[in-house]
Protein backbone atom coordinates (compact mmCIF):
# COMPACT_ATOMS: atom_id res chain seq x y z
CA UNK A 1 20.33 23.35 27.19
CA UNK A 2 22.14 20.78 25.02
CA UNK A 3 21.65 18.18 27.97
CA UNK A 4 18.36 19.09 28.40
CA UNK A 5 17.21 18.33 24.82
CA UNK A 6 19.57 14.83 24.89
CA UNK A 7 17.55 14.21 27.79
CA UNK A 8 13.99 14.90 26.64
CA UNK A 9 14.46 13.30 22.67
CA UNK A 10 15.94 10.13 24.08
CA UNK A 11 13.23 9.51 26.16
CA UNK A 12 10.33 10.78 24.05
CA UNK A 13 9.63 6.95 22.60
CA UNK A 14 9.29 6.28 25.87
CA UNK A 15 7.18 9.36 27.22
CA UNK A 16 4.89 8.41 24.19
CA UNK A 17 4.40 4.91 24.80
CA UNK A 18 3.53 5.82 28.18
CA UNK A 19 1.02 7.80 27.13
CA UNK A 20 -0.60 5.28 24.36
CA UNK A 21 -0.82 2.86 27.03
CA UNK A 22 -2.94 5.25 29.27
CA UNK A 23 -5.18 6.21 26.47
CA UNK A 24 -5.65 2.99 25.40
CA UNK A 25 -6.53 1.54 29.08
CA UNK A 26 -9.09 5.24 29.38
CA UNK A 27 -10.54 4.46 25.83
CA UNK A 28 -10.33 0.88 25.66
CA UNK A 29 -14.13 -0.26 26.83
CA UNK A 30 -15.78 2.83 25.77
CA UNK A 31 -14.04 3.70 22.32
CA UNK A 32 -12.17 0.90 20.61
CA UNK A 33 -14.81 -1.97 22.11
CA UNK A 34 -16.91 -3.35 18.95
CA UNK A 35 -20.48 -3.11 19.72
CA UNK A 36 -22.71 -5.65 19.63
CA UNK A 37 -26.18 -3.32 18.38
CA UNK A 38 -26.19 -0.99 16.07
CA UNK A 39 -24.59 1.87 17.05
CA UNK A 40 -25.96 5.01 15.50
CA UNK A 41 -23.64 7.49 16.89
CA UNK A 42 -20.54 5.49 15.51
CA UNK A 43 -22.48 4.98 12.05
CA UNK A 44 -22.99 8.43 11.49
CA UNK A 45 -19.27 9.30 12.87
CA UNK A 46 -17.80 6.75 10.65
CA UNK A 47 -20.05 8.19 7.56
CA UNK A 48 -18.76 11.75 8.28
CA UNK A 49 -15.61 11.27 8.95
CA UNK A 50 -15.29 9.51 5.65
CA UNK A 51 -17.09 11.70 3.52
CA UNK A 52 -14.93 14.50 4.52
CA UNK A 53 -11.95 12.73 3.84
CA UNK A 54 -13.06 11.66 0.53
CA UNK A 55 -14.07 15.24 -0.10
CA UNK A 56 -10.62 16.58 1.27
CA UNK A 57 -8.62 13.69 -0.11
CA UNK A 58 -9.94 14.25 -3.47
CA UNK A 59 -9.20 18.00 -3.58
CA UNK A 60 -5.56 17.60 -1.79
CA UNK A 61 -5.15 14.97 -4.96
CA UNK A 62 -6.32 17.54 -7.55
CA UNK A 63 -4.05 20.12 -6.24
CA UNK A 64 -0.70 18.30 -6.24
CA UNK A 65 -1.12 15.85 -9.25
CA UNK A 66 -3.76 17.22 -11.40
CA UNK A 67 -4.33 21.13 -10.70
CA UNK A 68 -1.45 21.96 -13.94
CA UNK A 69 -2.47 19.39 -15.95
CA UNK A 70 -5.85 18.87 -16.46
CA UNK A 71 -7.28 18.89 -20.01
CA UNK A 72 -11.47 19.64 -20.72
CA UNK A 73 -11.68 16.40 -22.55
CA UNK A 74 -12.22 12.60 -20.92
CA UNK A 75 -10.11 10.69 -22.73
CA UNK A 76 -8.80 6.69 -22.49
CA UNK A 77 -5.00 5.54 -21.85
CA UNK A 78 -3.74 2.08 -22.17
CA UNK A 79 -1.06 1.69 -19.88
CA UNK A 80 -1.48 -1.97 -18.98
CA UNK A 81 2.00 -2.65 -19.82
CA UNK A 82 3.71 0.24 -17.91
CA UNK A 83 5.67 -0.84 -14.90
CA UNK A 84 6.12 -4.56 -14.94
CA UNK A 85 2.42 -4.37 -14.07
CA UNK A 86 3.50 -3.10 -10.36
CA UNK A 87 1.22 0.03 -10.81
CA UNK A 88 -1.58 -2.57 -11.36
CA UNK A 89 -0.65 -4.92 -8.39
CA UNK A 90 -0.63 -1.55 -6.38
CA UNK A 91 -4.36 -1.34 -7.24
CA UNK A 92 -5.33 -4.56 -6.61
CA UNK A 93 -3.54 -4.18 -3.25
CA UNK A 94 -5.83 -0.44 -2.11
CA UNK A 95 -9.05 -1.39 -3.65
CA UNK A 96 -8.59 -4.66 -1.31
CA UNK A 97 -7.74 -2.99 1.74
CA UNK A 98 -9.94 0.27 1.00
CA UNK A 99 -12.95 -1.92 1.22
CA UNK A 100 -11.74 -4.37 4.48
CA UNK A 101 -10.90 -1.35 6.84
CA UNK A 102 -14.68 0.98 5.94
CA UNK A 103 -15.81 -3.06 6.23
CA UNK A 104 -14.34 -3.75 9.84
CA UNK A 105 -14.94 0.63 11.31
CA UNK A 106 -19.19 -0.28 10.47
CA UNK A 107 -18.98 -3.55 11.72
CA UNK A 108 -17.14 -1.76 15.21
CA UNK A 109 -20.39 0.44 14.71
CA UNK A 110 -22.31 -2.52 15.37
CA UNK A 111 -23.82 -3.29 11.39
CA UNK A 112 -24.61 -6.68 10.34
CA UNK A 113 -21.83 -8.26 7.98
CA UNK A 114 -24.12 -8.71 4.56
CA UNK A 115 -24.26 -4.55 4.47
CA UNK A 116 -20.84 -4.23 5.90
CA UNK A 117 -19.73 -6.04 3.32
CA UNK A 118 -21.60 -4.01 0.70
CA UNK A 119 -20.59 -0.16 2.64
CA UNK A 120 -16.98 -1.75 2.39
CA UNK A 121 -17.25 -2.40 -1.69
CA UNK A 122 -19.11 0.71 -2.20
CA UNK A 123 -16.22 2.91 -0.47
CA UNK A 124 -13.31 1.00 -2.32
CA UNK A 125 -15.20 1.76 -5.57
CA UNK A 126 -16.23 5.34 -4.61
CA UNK A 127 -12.46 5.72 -4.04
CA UNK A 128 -10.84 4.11 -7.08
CA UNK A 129 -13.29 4.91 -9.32
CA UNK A 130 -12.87 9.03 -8.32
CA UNK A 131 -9.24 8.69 -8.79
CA UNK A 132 -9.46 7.06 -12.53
CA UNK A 133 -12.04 9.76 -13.36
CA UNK A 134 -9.55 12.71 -12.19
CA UNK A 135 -7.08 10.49 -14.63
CA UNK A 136 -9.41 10.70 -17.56
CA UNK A 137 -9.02 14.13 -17.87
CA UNK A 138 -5.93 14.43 -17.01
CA UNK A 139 -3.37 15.47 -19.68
CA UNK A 140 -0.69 12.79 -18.70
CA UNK A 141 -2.94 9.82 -17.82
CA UNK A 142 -6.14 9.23 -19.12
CA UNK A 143 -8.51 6.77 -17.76
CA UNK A 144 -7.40 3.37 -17.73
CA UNK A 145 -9.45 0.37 -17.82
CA UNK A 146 -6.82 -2.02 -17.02
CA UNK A 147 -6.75 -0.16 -13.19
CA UNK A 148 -10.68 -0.64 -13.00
CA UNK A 149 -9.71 -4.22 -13.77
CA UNK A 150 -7.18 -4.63 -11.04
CA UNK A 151 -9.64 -2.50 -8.25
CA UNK A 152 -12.43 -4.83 -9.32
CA UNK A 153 -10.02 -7.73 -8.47
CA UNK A 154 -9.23 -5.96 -4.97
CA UNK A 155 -13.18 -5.84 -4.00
CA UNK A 156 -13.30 -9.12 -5.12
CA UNK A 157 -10.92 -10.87 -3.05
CA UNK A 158 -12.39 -8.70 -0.18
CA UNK A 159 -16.01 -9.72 -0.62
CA UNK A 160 -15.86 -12.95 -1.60
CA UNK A 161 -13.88 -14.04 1.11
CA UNK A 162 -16.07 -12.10 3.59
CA UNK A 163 -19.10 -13.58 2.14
CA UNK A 164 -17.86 -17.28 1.88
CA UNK A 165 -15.45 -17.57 4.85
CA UNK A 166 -16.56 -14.73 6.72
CA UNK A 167 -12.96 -13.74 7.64
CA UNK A 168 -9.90 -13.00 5.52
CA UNK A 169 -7.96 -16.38 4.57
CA UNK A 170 -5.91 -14.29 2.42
CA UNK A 171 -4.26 -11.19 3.09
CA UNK A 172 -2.90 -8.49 0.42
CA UNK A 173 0.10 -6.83 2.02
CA UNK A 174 2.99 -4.48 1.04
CA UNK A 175 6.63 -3.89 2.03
CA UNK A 176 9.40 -0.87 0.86
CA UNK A 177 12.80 -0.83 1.27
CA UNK A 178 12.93 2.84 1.00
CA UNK A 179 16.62 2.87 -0.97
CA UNK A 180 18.51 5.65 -1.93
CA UNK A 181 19.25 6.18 -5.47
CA UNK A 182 22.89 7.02 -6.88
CA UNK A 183 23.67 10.93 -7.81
CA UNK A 184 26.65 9.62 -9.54
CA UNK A 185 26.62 12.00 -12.72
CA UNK A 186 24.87 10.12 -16.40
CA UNK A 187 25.61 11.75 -19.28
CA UNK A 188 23.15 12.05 -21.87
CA UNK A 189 22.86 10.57 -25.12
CA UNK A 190 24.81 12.82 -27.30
CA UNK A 191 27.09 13.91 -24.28
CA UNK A 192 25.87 17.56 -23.83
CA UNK A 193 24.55 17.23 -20.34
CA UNK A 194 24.07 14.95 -17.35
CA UNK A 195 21.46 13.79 -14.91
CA UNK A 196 21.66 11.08 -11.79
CA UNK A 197 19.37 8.59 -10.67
CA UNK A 198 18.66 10.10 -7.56
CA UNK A 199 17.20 13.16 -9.18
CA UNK A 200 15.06 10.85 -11.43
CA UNK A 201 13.71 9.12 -8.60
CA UNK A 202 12.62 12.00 -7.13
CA UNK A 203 11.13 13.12 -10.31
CA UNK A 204 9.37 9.96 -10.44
CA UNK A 205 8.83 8.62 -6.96
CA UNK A 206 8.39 11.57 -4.25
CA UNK A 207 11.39 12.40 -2.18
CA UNK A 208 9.53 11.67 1.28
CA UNK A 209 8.96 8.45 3.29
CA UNK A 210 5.18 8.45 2.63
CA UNK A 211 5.45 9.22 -1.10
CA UNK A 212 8.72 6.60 -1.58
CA UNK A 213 5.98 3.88 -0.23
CA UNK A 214 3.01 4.96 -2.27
CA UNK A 215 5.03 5.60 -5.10
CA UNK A 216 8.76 4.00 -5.28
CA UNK A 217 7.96 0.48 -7.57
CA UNK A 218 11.67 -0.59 -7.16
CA UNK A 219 11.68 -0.27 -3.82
CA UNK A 220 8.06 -2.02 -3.21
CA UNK A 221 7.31 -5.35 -2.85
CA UNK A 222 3.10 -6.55 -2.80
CA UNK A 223 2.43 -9.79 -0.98
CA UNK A 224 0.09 -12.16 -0.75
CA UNK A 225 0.05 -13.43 2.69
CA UNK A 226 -2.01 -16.58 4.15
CA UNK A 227 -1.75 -19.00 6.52
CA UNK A 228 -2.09 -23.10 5.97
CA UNK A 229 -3.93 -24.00 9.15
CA UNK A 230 -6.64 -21.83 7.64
CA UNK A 231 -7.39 -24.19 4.90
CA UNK A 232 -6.08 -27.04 6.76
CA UNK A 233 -8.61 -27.82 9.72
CA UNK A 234 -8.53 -28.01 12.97
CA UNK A 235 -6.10 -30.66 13.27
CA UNK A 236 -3.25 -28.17 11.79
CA UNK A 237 -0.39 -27.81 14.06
CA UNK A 238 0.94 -24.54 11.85
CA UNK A 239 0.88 -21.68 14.64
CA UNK A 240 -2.34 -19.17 13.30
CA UNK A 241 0.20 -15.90 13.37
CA UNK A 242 2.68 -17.49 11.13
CA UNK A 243 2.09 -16.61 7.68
CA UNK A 244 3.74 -18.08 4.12
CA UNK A 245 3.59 -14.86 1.95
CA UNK A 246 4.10 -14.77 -2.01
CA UNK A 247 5.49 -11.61 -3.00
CA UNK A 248 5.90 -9.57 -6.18
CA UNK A 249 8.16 -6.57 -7.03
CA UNK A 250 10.09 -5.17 -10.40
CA UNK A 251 13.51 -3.87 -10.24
CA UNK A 252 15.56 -0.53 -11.75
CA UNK A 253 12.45 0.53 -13.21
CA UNK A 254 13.45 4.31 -14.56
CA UNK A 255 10.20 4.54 -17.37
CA UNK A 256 6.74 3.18 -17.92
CA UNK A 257 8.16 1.09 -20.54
CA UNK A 258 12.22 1.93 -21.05
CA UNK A 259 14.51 3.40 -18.94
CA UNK A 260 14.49 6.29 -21.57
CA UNK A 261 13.73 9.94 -20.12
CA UNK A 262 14.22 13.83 -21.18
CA UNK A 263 15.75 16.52 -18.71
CA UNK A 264 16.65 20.21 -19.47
CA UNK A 265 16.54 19.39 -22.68
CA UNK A 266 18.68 16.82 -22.88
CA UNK A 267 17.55 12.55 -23.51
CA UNK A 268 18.67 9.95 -21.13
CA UNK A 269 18.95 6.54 -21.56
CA UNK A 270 20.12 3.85 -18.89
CA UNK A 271 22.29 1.20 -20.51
CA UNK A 272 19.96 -2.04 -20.14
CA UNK A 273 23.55 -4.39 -19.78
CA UNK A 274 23.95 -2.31 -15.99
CA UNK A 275 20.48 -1.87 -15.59
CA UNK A 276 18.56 -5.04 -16.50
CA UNK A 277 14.48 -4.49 -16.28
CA UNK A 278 13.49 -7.60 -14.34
CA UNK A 279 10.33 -8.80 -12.27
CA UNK A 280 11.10 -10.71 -8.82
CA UNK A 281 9.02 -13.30 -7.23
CA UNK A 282 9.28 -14.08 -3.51
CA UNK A 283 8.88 -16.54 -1.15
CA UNK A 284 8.66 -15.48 2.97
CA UNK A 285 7.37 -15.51 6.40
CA UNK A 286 5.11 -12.80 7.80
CA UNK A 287 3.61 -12.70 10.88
CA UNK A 288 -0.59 -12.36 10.50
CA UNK A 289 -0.81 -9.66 13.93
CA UNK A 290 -4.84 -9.92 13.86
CA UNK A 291 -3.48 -13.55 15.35
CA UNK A 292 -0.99 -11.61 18.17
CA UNK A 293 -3.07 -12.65 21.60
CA UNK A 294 -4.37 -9.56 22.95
CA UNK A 295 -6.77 -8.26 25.18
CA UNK A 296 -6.73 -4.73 24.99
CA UNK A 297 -9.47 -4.05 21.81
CA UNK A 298 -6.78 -0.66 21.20
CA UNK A 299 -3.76 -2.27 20.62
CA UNK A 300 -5.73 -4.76 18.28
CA UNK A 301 -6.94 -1.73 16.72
CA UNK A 302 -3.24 -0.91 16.50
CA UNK A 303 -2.00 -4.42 15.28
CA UNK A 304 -5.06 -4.80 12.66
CA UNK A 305 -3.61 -0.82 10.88
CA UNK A 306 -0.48 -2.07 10.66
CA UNK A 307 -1.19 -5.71 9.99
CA UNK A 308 -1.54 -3.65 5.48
CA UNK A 309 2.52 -3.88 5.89
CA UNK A 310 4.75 -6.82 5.96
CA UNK A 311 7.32 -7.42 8.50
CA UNK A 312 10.57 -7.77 7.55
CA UNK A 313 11.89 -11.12 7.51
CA UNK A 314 13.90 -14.05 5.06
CA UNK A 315 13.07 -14.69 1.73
CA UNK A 316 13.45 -16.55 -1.45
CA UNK A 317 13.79 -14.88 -4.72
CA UNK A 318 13.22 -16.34 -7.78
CA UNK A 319 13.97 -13.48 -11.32
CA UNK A 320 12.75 -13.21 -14.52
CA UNK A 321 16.55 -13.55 -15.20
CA UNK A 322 16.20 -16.55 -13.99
CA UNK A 323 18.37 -16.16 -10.75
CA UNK A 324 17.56 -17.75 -7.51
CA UNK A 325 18.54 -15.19 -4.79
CA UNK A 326 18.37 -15.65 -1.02
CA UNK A 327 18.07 -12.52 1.40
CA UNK A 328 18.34 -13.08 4.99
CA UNK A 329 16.06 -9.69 5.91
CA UNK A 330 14.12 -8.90 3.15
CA UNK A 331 12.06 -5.86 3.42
């Protein structure tokens, strides 16, 4: 039995790429194909599909963030200065790609670009705009101006790109490290009682891959990725799939605004000599896979999903301590 399972888990990866790559030669002309009319089947798929998962998205968010701490009264919160600003880079980041993807599944359904354009906005604001109102009465948040701001920038460099260049010069990306955090004990400020990073993070970030990426602002890093040729002509020798990308991340970030923090009872504070607050700014190379020759209209389905991440690769890092750093695989 023990051979058997070897046997089948080392050569699932396989067994599943096999598989993709007969779905995606069954599917390819009839499902992943962009059409060239309007297609109403595909509009009214894409419209139901998405209203459901707004509708189930929204109550799967109320139930694990908001269900035990809602309060019956709207109220404001000024967090602009949480974070290092990451939270608000995070928002610029979904309310950008919110409104390319719902932009790029109507114009597969065969809609002219001018109301693609506008479906894509109106589903990034529908979005963004739910989530700061489920905030605003929310007994820890409130709703926050500052992320309407930062969404409003997303659409923005969506739409007017669409509507000017009618493609995406610029790309918003993101990239996690997903570290692990020390559970080396801390003792607390009077000395009663200790904590460890590793439980804070949990606290504070999610203890799963998915929530570490969403969540974890040490470990993130938002990018702004582009490539010359696109602003250079023609006569630009830059290969189109090679990127320069500008990113932005903060480091031991423990607090919205100190590393301070209360557990069991007991206050914590991180000493700010061993654990500096700091913002990073980084130079790279990405790889733009829209630009990956392909054929097969699934795997450029495929490449265009995961085309939101950046690829590992070298990078330059400039500090608000102002240390230059070089990392030969950043991720």
């Amino acid at each position: 039995m023990v051979t058997v399972n070897k046997y089948f888990y080392g050569t699932r990866p396989w067994l599943l790429l096999f598989f993709a790559l007969l779905l995606s030669s069954t599917l390819d002309a009839q499902v992943f194909r962009s059409s060239d009319t309007l297609n109403q089947r595909r509009v009214v798929g894409i419209t139901a599909a998405g209203l459901a998962g707004y509708g189930g998205g929204m109550y799967l968010l109320g139930q694990a963030w908001y269900k035990n701490n809602l309060s019956s009264k709207f109220h404001f919160f000024n967090d602009d200065g949480e974070w290092l600003q990451m939270d608000k880079v995070g928002h610029v980041y979904s309310g950008y790609n919110e409104s390319s993807m719902v932009y790029e599944m109507y114009r597969w359904a065969g809609v002219r670009e001018s109301k693609a354009i506008w479906l894509g906005l109106g589903a990034g604001l529908l979005a963004q705009t739910s989530i700061e109102i489920f905030d605003g009465f929310s007994t820890k948040w409130g709703f926050s101006w500052g992320d309407i701001v930062c969404n409003f920038a997303g659409y923005s460099l969506f739409g007017l790109q669409q509507g000017i260049w009618h493609q995406q010069r610029i790309l918003l990306k993101v990239s996690s490290d997903f570290r692990s955090y020390s559970a080396m004990p801390l003792l607390s400020v009077d000395g009663s009682a200790t904590d460890n990073l590793a439980r804070r993070a949990k606290d504070l970030y999610s203890n799963h891959l998915p929530g570490k990426l969403l969540k974890d602002y040490n470990a993130q890093t938002y990018w702004l990725s582009f490539n010359p040729s696109a602003f250079a002509g023609k006569e630009s020798r830059w290969p189109a799939y090679l990127n320069i990308a500008l990113g932005y991340s903060g480091e031991n970030l423990f607090g919205g605004y100190v590393n301070t923090w209360s557990f069991n009872g007991a206050s914590f504070q991180l000493d700010p000599a061993q654990y500096p607050r700091y913002r990073q700014f980084l130079l790279s190379l990405d790889l733009d896979l829209r630009k990956i020759p392909c054929k097969s209209p699934f795997w450029k389905t495929v490449l265009r999903v995961v085309n939101i991440f950046k690829i590992p690769a070298p990078a330059l890092e400039f500090n608000s301590q102002g240390k230059f750093k070089a990392h030969w695989l950043y991720f």
